[in-house]
Protein backbone atom coordinates (compact mmCIF):
# COMPACT_ATOMS: atom_id res chain seq x y z
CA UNK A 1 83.41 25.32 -9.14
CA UNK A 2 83.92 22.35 -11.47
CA UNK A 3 86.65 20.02 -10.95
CA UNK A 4 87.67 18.25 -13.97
CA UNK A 5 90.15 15.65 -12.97
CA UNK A 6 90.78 13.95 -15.87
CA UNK A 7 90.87 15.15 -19.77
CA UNK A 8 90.34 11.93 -22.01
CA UNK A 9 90.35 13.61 -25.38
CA UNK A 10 90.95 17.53 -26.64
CA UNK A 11 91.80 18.89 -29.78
CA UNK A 12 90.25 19.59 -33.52
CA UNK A 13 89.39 22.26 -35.25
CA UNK A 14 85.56 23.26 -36.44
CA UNK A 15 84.72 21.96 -33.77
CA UNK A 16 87.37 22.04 -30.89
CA UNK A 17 86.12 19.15 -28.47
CA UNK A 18 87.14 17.91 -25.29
CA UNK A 19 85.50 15.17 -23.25
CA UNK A 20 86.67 14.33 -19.63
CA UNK A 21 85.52 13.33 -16.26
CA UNK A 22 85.40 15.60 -13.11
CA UNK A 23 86.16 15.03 -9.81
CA UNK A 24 83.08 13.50 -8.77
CA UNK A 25 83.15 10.96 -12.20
CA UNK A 26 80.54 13.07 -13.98
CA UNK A 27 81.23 12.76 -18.23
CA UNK A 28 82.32 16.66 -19.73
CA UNK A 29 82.11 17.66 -23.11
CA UNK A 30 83.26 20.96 -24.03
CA UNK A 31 82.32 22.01 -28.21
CA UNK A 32 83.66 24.97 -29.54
CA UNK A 33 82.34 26.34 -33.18
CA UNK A 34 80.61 29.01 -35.07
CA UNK A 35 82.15 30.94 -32.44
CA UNK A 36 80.04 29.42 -29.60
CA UNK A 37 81.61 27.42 -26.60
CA UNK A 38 79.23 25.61 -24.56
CA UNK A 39 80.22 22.76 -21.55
CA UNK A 40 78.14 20.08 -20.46
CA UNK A 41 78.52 17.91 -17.71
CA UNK A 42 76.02 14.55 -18.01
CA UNK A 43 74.62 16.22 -20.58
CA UNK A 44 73.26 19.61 -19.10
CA UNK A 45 74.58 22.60 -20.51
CA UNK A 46 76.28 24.07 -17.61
CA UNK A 47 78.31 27.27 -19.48
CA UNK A 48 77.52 29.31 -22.68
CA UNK A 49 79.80 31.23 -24.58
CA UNK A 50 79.59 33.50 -27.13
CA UNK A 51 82.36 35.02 -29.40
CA UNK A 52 81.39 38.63 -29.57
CA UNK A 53 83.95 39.82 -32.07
CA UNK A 54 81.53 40.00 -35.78
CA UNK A 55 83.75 38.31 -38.72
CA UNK A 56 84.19 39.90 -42.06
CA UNK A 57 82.64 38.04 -44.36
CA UNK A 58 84.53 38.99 -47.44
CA UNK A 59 87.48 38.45 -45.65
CA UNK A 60 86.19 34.58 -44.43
CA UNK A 61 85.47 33.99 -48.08
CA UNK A 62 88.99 35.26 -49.39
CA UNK A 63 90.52 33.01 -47.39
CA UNK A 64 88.82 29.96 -48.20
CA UNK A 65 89.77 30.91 -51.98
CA UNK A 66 92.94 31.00 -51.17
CA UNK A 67 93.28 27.94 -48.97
CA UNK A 68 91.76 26.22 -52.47
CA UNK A 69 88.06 26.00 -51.48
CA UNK A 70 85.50 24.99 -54.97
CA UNK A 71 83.90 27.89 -56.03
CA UNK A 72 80.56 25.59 -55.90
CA UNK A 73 81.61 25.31 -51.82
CA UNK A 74 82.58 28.99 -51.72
CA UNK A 75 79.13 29.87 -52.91
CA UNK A 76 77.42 27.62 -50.35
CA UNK A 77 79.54 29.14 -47.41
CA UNK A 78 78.14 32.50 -49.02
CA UNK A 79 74.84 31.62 -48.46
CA UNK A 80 75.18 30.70 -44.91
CA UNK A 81 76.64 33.62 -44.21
CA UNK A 82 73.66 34.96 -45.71
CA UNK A 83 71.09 32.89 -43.83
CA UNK A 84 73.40 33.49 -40.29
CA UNK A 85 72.83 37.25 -40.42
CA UNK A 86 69.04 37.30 -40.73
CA UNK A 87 68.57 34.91 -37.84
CA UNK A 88 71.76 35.57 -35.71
CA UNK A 89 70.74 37.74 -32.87
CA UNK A 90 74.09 39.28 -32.70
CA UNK A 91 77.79 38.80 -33.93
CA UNK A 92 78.37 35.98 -36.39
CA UNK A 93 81.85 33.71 -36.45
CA UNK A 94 82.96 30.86 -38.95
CA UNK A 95 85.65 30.45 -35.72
CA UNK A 96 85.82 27.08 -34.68
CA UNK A 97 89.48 26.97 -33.24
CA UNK A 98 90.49 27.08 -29.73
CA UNK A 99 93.03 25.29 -27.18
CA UNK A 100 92.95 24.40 -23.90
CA UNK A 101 94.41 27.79 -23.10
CA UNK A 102 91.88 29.55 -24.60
CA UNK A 103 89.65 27.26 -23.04
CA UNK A 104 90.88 27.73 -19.20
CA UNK A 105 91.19 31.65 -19.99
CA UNK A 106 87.19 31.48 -20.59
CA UNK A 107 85.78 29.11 -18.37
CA UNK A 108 88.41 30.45 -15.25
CA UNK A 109 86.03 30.68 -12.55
CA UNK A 110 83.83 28.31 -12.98
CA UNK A 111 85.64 25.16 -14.30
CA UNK A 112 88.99 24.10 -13.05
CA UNK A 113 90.42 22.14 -16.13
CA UNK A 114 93.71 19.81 -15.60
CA UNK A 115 96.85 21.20 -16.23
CA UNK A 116 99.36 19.73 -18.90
CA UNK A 117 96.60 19.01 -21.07
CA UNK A 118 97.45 20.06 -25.02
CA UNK A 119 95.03 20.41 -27.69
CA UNK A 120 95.85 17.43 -30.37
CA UNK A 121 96.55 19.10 -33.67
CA UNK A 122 93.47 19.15 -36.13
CA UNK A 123 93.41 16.33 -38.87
């Protein structure tokens, strides 16, 4: 198992990020987005995961019009959706939030992650 020991930074949104140091003073990075988690520690990918829950795309969109989004943006989020779906080899997610809750429910296991660590709220 992983030992992080200390959590330097956490929080955002699309992408979630946190960056530590384990017990051994090896760097961490945890990204979350696009509905993919992956860890690193020095830089090797140590943990993959994948949200396996498939968005609604219609839904996504309707959102974004209501949170304000450009229709010239809304159109361009369209197409990614598109061009996601005839590569993705599975389930596609715009999901890019997650806390450190979230994150310990996931990664239980295999990476022991400080407690009393809170996600900073996204800018």
């Amino acid at each position: 198992m992983i030992v992080v020991a200390k959590v330097t930074s956490a929080g955002g949104a699309c992408p979630f990020q946190v960056e530590g140091v384990t017990d051994k003073g090896e760097s961490v990075y945890a990204r979350y987005r696009w509905g993919n988690l992956r860890v690193e520690v020095n830089g090797e990918v140590i943990f993959r995961w994948r949200k396996k829950e498939d968005q609604d795309d219609e839904a996504r969109i309707a959102e974004m019009k209501n949170a304000g989004m450009s229709e010239e943006n809304i159109e361009k989020m369209e197409t990614t959706f598109k061009t996601m779906r005839e590569f993705s080899q599975g389930p596609i997610s715009f999901d890019g939030y997650m806390d450190m809750e979230q994150l310990r429910a996931i990664t239980e296991g295999i990476i022991q992650w400080p407690e009393g660590i809170e996600s900073e709220e996204p800018q």
